[in-house]
PDB file of N, CA and C in Angstrom:
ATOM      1  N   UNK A   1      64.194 157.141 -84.239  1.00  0.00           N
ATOM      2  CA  UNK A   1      65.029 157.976 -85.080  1.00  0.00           C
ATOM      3  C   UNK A   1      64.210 158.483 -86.254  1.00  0.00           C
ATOM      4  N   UNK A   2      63.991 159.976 -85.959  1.00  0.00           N
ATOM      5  CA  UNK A   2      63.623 160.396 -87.513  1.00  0.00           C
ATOM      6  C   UNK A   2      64.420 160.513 -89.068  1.00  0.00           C
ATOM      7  N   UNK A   3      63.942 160.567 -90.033  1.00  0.00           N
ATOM      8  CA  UNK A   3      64.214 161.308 -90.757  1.00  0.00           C
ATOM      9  C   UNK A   3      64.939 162.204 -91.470  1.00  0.00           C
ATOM     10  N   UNK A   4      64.168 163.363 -90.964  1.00  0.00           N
ATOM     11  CA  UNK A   4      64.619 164.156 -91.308  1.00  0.00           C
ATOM     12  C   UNK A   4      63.569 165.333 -92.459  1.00  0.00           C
ATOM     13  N   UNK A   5      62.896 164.145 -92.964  1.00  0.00           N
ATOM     14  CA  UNK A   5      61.920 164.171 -93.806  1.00  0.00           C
ATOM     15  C   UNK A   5      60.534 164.809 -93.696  1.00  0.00           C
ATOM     16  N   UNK A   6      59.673 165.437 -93.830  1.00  0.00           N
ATOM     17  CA  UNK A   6      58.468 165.829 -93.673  1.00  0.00           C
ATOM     18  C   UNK A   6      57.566 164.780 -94.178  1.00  0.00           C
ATOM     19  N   UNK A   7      56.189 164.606 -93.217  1.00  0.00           N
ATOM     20  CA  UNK A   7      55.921 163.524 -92.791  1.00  0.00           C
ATOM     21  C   UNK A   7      54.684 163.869 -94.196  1.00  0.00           C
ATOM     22  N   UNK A   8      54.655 162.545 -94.995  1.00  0.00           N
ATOM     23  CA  UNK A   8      53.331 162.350 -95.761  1.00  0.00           C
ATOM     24  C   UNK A   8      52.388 161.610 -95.479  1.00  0.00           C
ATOM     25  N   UNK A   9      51.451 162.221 -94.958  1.00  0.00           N
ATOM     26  CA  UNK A   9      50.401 161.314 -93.918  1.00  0.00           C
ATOM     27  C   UNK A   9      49.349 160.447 -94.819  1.00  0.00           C
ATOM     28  N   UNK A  10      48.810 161.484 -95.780  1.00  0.00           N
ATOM     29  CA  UNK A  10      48.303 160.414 -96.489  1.00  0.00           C
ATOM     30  C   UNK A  10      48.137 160.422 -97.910  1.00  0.00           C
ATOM     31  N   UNK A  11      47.314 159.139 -98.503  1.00  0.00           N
ATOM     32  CA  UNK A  11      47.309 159.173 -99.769  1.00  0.00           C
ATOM     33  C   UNK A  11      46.326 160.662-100.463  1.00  0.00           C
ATOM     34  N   UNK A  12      46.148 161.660-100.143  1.00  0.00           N
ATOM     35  CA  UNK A  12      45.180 162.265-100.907  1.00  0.00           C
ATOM     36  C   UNK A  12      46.462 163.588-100.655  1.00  0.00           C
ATOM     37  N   UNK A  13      47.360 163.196 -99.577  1.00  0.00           N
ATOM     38  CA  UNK A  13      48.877 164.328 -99.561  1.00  0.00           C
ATOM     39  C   UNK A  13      49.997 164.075-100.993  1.00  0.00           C
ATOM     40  N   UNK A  14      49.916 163.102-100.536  1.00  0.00           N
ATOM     41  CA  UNK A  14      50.896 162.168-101.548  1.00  0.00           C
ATOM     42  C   UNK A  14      50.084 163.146-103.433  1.00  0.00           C
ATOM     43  N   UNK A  15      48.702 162.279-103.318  1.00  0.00           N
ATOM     44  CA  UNK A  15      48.416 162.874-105.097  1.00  0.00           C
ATOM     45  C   UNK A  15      48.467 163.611-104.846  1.00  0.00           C
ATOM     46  N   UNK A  16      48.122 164.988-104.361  1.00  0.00           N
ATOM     47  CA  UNK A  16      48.351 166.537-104.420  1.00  0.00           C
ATOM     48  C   UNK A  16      49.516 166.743-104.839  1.00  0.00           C
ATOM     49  N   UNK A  17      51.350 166.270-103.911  1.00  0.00           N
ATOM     50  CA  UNK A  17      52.139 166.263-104.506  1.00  0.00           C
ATOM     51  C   UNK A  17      52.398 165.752-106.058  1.00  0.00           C
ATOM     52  N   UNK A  18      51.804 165.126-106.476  1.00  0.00           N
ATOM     53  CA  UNK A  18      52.151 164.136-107.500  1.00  0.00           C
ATOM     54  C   UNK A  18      51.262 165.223-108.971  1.00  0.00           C
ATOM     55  N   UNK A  19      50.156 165.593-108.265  1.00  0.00           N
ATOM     56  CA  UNK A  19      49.430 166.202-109.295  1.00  0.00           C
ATOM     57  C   UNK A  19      50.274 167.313-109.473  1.00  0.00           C
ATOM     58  N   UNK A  20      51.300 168.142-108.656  1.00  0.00           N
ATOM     59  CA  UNK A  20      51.677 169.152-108.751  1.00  0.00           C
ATOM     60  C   UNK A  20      52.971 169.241-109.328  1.00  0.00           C
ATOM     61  N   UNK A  21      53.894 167.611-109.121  1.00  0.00           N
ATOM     62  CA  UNK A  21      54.878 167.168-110.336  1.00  0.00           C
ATOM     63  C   UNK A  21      54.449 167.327-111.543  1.00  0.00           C
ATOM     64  N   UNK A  22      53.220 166.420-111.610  1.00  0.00           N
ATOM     65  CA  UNK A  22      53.186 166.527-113.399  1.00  0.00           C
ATOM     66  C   UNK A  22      52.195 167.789-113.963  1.00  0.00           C
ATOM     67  N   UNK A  23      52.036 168.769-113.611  1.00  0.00           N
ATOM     68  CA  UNK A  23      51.333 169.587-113.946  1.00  0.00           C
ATOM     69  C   UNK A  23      50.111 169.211-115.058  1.00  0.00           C
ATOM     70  N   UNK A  24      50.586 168.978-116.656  1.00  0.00           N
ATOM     71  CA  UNK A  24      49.802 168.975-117.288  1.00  0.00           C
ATOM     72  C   UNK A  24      49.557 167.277-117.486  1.00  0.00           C
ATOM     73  N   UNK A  25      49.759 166.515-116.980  1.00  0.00           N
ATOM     74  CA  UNK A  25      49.474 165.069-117.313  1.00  0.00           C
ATOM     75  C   UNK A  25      48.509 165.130-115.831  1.00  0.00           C
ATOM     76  N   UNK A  26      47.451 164.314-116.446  1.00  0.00           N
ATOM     77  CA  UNK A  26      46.588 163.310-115.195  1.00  0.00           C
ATOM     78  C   UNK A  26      46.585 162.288-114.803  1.00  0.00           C
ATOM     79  N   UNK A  27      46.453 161.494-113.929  1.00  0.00           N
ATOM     80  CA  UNK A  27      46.136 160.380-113.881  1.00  0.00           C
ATOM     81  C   UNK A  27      44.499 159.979-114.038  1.00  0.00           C
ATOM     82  N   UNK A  28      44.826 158.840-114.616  1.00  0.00           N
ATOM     83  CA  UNK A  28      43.160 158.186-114.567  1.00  0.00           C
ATOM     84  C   UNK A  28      42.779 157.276-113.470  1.00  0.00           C
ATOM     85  N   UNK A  29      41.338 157.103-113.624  1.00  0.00           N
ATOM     86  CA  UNK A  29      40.955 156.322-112.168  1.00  0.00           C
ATOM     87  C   UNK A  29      41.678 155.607-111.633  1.00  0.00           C
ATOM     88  N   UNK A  30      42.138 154.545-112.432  1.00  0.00           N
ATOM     89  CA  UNK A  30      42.795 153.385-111.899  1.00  0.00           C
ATOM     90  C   UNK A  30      43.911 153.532-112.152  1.00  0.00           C
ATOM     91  N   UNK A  31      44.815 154.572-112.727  1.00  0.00           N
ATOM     92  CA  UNK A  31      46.116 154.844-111.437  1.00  0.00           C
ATOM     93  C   UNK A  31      45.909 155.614-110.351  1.00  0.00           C
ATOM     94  N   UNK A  32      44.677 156.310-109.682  1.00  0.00           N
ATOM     95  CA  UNK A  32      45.108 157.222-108.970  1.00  0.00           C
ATOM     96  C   UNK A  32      44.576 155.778-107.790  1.00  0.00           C
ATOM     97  N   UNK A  33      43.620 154.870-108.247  1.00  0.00           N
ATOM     98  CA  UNK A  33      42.940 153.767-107.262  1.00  0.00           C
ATOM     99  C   UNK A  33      44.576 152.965-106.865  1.00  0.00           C
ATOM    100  N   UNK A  34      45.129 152.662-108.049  1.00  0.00           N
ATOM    101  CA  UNK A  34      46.715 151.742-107.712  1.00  0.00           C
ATOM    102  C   UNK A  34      47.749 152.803-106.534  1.00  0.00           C
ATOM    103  N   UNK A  35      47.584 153.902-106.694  1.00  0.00           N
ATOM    104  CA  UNK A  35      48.391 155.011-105.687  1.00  0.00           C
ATOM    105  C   UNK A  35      47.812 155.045-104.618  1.00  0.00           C
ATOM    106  N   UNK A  36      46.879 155.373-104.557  1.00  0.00           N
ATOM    107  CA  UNK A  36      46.193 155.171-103.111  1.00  0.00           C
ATOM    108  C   UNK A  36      46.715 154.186-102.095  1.00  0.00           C
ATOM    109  N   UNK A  37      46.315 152.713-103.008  1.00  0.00           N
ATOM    110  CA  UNK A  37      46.277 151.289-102.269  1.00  0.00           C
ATOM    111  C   UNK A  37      48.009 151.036-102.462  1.00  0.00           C
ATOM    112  N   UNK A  38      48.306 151.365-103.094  1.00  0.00           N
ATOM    113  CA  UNK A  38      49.898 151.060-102.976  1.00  0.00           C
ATOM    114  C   UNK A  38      50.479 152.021-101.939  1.00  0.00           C
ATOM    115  N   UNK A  39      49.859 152.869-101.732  1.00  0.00           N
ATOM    116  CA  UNK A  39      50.219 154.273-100.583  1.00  0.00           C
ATOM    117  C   UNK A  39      49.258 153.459 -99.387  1.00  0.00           C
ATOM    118  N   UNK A  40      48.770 152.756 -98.940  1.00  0.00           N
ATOM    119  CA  UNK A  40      48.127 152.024 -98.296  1.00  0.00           C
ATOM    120  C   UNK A  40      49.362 150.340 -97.819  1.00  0.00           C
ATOM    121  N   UNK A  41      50.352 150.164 -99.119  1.00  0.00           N
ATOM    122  CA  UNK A  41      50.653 149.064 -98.839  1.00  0.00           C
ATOM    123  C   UNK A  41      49.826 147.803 -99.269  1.00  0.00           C
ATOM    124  N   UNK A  42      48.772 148.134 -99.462  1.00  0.00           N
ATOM    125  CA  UNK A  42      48.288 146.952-100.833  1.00  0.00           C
ATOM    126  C   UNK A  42      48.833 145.928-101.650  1.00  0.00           C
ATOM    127  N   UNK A  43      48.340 145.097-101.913  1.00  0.00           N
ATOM    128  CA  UNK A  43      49.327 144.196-102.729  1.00  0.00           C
ATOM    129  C   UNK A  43      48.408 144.457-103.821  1.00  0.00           C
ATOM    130  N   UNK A  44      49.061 144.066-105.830  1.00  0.00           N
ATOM    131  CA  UNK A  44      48.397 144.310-106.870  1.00  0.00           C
ATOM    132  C   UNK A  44      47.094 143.548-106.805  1.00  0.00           C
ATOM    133  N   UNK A  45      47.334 142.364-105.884  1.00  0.00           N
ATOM    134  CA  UNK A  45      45.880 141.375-106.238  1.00  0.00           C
ATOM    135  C   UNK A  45      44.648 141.489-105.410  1.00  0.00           C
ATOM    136  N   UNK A  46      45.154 142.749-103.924  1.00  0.00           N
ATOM    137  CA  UNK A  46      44.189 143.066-103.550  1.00  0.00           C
ATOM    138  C   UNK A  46      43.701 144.039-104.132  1.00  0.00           C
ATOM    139  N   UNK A  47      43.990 144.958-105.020  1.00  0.00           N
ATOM    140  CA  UNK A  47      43.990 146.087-105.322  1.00  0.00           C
ATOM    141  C   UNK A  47      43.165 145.577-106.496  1.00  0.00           C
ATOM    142  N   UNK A  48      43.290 144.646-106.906  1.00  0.00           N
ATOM    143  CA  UNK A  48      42.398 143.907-108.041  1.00  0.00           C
ATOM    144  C   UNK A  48      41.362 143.581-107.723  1.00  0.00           C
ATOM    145  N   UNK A  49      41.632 142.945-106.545  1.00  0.00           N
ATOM    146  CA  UNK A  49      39.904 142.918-106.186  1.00  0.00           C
ATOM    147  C   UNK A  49      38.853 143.463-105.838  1.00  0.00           C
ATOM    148  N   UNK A  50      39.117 144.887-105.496  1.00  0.00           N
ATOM    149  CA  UNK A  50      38.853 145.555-105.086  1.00  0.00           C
ATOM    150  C   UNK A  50      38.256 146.455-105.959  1.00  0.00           C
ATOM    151  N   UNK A  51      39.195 146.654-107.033  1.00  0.00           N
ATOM    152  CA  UNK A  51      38.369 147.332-108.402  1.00  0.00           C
ATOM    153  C   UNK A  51      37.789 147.315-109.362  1.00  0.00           C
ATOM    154  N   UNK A  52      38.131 145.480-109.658  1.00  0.00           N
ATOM    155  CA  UNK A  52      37.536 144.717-109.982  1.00  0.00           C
ATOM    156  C   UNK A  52      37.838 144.610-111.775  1.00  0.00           C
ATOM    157  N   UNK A  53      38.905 144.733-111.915  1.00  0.00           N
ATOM    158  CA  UNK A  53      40.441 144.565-113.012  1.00  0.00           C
ATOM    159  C   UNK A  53      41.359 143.058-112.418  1.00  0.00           C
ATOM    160  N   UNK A  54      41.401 142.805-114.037  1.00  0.00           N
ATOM    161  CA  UNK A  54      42.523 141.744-113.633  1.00  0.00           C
ATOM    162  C   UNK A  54      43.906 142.213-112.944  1.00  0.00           C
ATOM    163  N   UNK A  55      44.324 140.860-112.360  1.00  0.00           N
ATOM    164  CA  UNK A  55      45.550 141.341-111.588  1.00  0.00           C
ATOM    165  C   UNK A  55      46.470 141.358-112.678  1.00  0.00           C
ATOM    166  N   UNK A  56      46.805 141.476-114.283  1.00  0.00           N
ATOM    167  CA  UNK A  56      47.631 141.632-114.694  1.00  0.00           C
ATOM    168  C   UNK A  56      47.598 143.005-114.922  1.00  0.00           C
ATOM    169  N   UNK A  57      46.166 143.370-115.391  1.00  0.00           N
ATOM    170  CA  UNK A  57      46.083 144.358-116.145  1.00  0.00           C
ATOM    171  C   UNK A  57      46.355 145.623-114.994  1.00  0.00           C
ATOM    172  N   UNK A  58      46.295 145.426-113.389  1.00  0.00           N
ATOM    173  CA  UNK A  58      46.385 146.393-112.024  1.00  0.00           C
ATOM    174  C   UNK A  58      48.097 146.476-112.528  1.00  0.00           C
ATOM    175  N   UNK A  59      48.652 145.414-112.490  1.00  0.00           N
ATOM    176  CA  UNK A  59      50.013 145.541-112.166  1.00  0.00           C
ATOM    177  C   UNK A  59      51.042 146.279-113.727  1.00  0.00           C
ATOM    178  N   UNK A  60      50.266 146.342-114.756  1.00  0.00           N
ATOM    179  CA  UNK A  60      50.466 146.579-116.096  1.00  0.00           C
ATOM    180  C   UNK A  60      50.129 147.976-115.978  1.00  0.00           C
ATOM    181  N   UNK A  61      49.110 149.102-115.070  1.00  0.00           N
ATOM    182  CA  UNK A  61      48.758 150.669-114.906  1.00  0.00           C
ATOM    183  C   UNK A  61      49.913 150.613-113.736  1.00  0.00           C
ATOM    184  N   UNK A  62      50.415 149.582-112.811  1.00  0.00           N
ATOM    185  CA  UNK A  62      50.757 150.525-111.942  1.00  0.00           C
ATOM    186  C   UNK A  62      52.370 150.149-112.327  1.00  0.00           C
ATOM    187  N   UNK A  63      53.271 149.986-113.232  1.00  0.00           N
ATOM    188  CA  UNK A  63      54.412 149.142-113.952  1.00  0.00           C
ATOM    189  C   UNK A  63      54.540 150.653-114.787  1.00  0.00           C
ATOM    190  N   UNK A  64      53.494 151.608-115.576  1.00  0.00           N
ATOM    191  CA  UNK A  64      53.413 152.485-116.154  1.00  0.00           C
ATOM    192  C   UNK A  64      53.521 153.757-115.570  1.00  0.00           C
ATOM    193  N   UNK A  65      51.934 153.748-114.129  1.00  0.00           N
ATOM    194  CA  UNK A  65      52.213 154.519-113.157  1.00  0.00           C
ATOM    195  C   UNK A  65      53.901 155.052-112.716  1.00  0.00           C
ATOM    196  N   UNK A  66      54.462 153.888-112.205  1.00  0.00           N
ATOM    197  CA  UNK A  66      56.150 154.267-112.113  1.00  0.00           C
ATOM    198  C   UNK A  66      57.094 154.691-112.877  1.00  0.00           C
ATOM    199  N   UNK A  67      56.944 154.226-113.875  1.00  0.00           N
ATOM    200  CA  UNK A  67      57.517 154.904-115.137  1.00  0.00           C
ATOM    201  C   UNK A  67      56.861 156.218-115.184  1.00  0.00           C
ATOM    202  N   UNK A  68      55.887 156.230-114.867  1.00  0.00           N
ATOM    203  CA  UNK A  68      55.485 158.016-115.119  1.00  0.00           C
ATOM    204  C   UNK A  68      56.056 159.141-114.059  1.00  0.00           C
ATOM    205  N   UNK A  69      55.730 158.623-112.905  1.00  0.00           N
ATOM    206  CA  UNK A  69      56.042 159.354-111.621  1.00  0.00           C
ATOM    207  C   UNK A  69      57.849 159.205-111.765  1.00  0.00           C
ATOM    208  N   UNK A  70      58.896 158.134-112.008  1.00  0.00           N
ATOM    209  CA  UNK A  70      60.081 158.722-112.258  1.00  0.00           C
ATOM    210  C   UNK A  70      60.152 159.108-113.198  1.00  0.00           C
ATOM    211  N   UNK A  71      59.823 159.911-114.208  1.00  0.00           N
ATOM    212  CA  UNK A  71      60.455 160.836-115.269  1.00  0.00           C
ATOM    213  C   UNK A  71      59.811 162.195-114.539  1.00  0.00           C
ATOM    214  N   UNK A  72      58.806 161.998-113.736  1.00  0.00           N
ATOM    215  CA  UNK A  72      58.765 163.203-113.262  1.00  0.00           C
ATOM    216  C   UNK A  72      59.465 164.165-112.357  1.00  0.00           C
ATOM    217  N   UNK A  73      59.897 162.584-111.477  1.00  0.00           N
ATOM    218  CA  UNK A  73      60.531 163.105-109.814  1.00  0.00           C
ATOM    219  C   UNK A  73      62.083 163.484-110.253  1.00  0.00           C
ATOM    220  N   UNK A  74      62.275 162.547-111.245  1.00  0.00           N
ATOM    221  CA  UNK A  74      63.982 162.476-111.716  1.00  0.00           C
ATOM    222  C   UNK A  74      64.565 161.304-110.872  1.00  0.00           C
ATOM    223  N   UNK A  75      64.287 160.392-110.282  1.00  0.00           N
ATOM    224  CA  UNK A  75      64.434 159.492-109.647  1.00  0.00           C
ATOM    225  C   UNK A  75      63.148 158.211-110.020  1.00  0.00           C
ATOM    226  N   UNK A  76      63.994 157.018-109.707  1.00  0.00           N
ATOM    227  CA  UNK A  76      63.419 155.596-109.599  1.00  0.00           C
ATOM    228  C   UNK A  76      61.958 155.712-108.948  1.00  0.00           C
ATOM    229  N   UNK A  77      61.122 155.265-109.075  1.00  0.00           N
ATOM    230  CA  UNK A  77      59.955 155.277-108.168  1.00  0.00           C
ATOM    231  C   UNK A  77      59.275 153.908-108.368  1.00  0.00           C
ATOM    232  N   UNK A  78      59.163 153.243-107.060  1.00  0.00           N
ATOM    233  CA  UNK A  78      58.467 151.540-107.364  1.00  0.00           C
ATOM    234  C   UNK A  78      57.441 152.126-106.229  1.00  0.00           C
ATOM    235  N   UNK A  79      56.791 150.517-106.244  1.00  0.00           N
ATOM    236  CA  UNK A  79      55.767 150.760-105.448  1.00  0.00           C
ATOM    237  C   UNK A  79      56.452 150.643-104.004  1.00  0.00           C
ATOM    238  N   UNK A  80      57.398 149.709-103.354  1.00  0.00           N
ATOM    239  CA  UNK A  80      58.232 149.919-102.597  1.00  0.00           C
ATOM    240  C   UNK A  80      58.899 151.065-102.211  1.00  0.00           C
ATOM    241  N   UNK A  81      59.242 151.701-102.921  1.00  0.00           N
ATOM    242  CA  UNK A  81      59.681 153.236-102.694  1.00  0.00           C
ATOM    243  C   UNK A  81      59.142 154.501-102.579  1.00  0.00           C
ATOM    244  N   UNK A  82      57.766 154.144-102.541  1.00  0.00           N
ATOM    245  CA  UNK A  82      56.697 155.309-103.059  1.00  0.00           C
ATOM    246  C   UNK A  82      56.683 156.144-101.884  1.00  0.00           C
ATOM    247  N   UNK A  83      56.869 155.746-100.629  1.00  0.00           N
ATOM    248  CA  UNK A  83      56.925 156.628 -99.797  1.00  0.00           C
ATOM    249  C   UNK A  83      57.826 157.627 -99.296  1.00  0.00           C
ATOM    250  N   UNK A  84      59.208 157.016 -99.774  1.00  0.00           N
ATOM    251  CA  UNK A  84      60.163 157.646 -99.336  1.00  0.00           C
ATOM    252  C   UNK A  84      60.231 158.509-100.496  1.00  0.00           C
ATOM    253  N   UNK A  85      60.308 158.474-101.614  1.00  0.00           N
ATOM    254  CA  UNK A  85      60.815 159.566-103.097  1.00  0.00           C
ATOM    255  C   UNK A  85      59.351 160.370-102.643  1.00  0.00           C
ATOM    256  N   UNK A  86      57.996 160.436-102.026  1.00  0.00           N
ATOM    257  CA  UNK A  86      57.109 161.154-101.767  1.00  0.00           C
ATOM    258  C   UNK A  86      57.643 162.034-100.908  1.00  0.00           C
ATOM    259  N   UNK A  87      58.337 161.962 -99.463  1.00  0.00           N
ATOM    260  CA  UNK A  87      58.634 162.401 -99.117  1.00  0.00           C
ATOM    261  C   UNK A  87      60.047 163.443 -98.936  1.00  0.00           C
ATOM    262  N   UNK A  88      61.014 163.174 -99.642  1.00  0.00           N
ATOM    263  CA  UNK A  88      61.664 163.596-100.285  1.00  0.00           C
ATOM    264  C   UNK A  88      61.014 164.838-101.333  1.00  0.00           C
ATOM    265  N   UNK A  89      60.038 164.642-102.227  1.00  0.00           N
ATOM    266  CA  UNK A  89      59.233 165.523-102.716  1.00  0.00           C
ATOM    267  C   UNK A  89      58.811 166.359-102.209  1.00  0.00           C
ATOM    268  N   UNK A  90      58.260 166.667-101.119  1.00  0.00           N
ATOM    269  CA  UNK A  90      57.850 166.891-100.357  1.00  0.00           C
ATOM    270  C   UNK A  90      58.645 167.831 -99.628  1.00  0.00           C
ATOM    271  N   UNK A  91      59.658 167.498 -98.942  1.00  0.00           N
ATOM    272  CA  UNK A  91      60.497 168.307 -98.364  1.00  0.00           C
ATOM    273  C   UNK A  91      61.076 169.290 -99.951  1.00  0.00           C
ATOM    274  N   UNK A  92      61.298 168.785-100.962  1.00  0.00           N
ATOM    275  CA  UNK A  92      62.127 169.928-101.559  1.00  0.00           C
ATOM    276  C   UNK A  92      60.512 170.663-101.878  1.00  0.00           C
ATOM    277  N   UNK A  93      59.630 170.284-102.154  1.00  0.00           N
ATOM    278  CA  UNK A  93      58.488 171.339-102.337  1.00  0.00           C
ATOM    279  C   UNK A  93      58.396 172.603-101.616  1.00  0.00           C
ATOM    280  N   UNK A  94      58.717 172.307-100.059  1.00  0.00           N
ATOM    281  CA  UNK A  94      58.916 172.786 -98.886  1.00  0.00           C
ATOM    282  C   UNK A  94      59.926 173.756 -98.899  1.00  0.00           C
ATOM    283  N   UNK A  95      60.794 173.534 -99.498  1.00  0.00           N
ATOM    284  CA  UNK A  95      62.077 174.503 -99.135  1.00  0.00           C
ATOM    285  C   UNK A  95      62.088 175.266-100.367  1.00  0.00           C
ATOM    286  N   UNK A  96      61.140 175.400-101.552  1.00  0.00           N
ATOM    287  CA  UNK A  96      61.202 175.956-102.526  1.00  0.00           C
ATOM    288  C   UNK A  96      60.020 177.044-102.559  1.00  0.00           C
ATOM    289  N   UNK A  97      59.249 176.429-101.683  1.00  0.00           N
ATOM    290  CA  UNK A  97      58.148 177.408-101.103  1.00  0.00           C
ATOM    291  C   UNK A  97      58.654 178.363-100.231  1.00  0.00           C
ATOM    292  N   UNK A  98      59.083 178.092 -99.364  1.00  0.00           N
ATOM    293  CA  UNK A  98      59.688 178.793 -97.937  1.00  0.00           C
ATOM    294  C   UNK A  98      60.916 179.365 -98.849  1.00  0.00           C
ATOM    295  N   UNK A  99      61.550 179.277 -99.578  1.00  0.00           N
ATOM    296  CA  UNK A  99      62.407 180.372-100.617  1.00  0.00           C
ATOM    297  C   UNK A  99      61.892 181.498-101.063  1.00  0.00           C
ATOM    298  N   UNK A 100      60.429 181.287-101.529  1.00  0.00           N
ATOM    299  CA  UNK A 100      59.476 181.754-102.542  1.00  0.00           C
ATOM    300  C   UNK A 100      59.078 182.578-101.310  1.00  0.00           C
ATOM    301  N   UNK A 101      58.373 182.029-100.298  1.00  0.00           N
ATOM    302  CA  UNK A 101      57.955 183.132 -99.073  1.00  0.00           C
ATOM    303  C   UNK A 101      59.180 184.195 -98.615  1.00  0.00           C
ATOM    304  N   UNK A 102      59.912 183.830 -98.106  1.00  0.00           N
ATOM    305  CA  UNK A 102      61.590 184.511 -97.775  1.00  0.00           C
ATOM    306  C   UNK A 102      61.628 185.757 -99.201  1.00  0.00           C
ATOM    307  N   UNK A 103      61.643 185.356-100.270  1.00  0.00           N
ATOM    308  CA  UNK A 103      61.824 186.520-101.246  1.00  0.00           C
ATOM    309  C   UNK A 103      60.831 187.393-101.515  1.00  0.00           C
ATOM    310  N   UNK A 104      60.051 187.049-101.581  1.00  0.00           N
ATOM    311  CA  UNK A 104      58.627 187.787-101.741  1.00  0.00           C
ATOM    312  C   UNK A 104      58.670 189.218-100.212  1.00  0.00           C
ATOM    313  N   UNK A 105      59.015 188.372 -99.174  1.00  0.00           N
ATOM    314  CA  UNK A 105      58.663 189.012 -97.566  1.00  0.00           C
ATOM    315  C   UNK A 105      60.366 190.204 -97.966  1.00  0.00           C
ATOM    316  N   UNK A 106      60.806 190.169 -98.515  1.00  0.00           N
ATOM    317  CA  UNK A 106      62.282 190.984 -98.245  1.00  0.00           C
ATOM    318  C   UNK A 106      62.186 192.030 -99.689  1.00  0.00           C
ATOM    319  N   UNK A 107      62.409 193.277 -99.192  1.00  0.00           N
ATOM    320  CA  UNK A 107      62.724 194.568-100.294  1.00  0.00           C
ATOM    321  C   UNK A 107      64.333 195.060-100.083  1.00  0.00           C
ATOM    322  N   UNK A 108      64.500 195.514-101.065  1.00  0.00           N
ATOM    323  CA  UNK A 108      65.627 196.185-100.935  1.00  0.00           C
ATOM    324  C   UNK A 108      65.865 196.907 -99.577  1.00  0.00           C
ATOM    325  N   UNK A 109      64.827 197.913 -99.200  1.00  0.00           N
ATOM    326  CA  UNK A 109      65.440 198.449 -98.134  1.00  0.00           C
ATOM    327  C   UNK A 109      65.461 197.524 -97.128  1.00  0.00           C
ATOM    328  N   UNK A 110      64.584 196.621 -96.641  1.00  0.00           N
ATOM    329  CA  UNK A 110      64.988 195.500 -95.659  1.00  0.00           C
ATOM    330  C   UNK A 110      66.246 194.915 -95.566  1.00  0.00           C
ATOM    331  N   UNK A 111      66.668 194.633 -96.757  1.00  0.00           N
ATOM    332  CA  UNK A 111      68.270 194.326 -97.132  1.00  0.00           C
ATOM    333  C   UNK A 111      69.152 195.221 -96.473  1.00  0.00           C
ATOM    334  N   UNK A 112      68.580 196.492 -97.005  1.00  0.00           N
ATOM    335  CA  UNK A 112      70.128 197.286 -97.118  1.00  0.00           C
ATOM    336  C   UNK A 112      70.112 197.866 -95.145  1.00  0.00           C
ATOM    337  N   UNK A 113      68.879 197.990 -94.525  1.00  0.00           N
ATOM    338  CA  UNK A 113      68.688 198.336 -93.329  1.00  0.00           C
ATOM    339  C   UNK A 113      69.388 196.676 -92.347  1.00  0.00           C
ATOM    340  N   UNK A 114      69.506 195.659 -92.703  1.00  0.00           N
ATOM    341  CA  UNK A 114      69.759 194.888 -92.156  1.00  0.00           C
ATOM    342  C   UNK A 114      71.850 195.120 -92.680  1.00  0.00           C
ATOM    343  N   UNK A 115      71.863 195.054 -93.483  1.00  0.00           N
ATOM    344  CA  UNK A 115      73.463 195.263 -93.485  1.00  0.00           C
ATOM    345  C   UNK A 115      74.255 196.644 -92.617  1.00  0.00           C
ATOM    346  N   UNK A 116      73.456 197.430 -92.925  1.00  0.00           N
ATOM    347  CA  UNK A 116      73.792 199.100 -92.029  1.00  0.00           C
ATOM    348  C   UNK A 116      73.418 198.767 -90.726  1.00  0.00           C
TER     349      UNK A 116
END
């Protein structure tokens, strides 16, 4: 059973979306390293070891990380949830684009020749 959803395959899909929520805010290394590996399914203490940060201080960027990404999305965002509010993103990105294409592609006379 799908979805419904458009599929976010991976973590470098995911930040693109995310960079394109927050326009003028960045992330720094080690939230975009905690997004990745949490978009991976990671746990904070592998993700610690890996970068070689304490595991408080991983779970203290990525505790912030979420707090950042929901004031952006307008919704909750944990690391548990990261995939689904991504995708969700995702799809409305999608249908706001494909709006944006649809209006752009249509003139008045296209209009008025399609009603006559």
């Amino acid at each position: 059973m799908t979805s419904g959803l458009p599929p976010v395959a991976s973590p470098e899909e995911a930040l693109a979306i995310v960079e394109r929520t927050l326009r003028e805010e960045h992330l720094n290394k080690l939230q975009v390293m905690v997004f990745r590996q949490a978009w991976e399914e990671q746990s904070y203490y592998a993700i610690a070891k890996t970068s070689g940060y304490e595991v408080g201080y991983v779970k203290q960027t990525g505790s912030h990380l979420w707090q950042l990404l929901s004031q952006a999305f307008g919704e909750k965002v944990t690391k548990s949830n990261l995939h689904l509010v991504l995708k969700r993103k995702a799809k409305e990105l999608d249908n706001k684009s494909s709006a944006i294409r649809i209006s752009n592609n249509s003139s008045p006379i296209d209009e008025f020749q399609c009603i006559g």
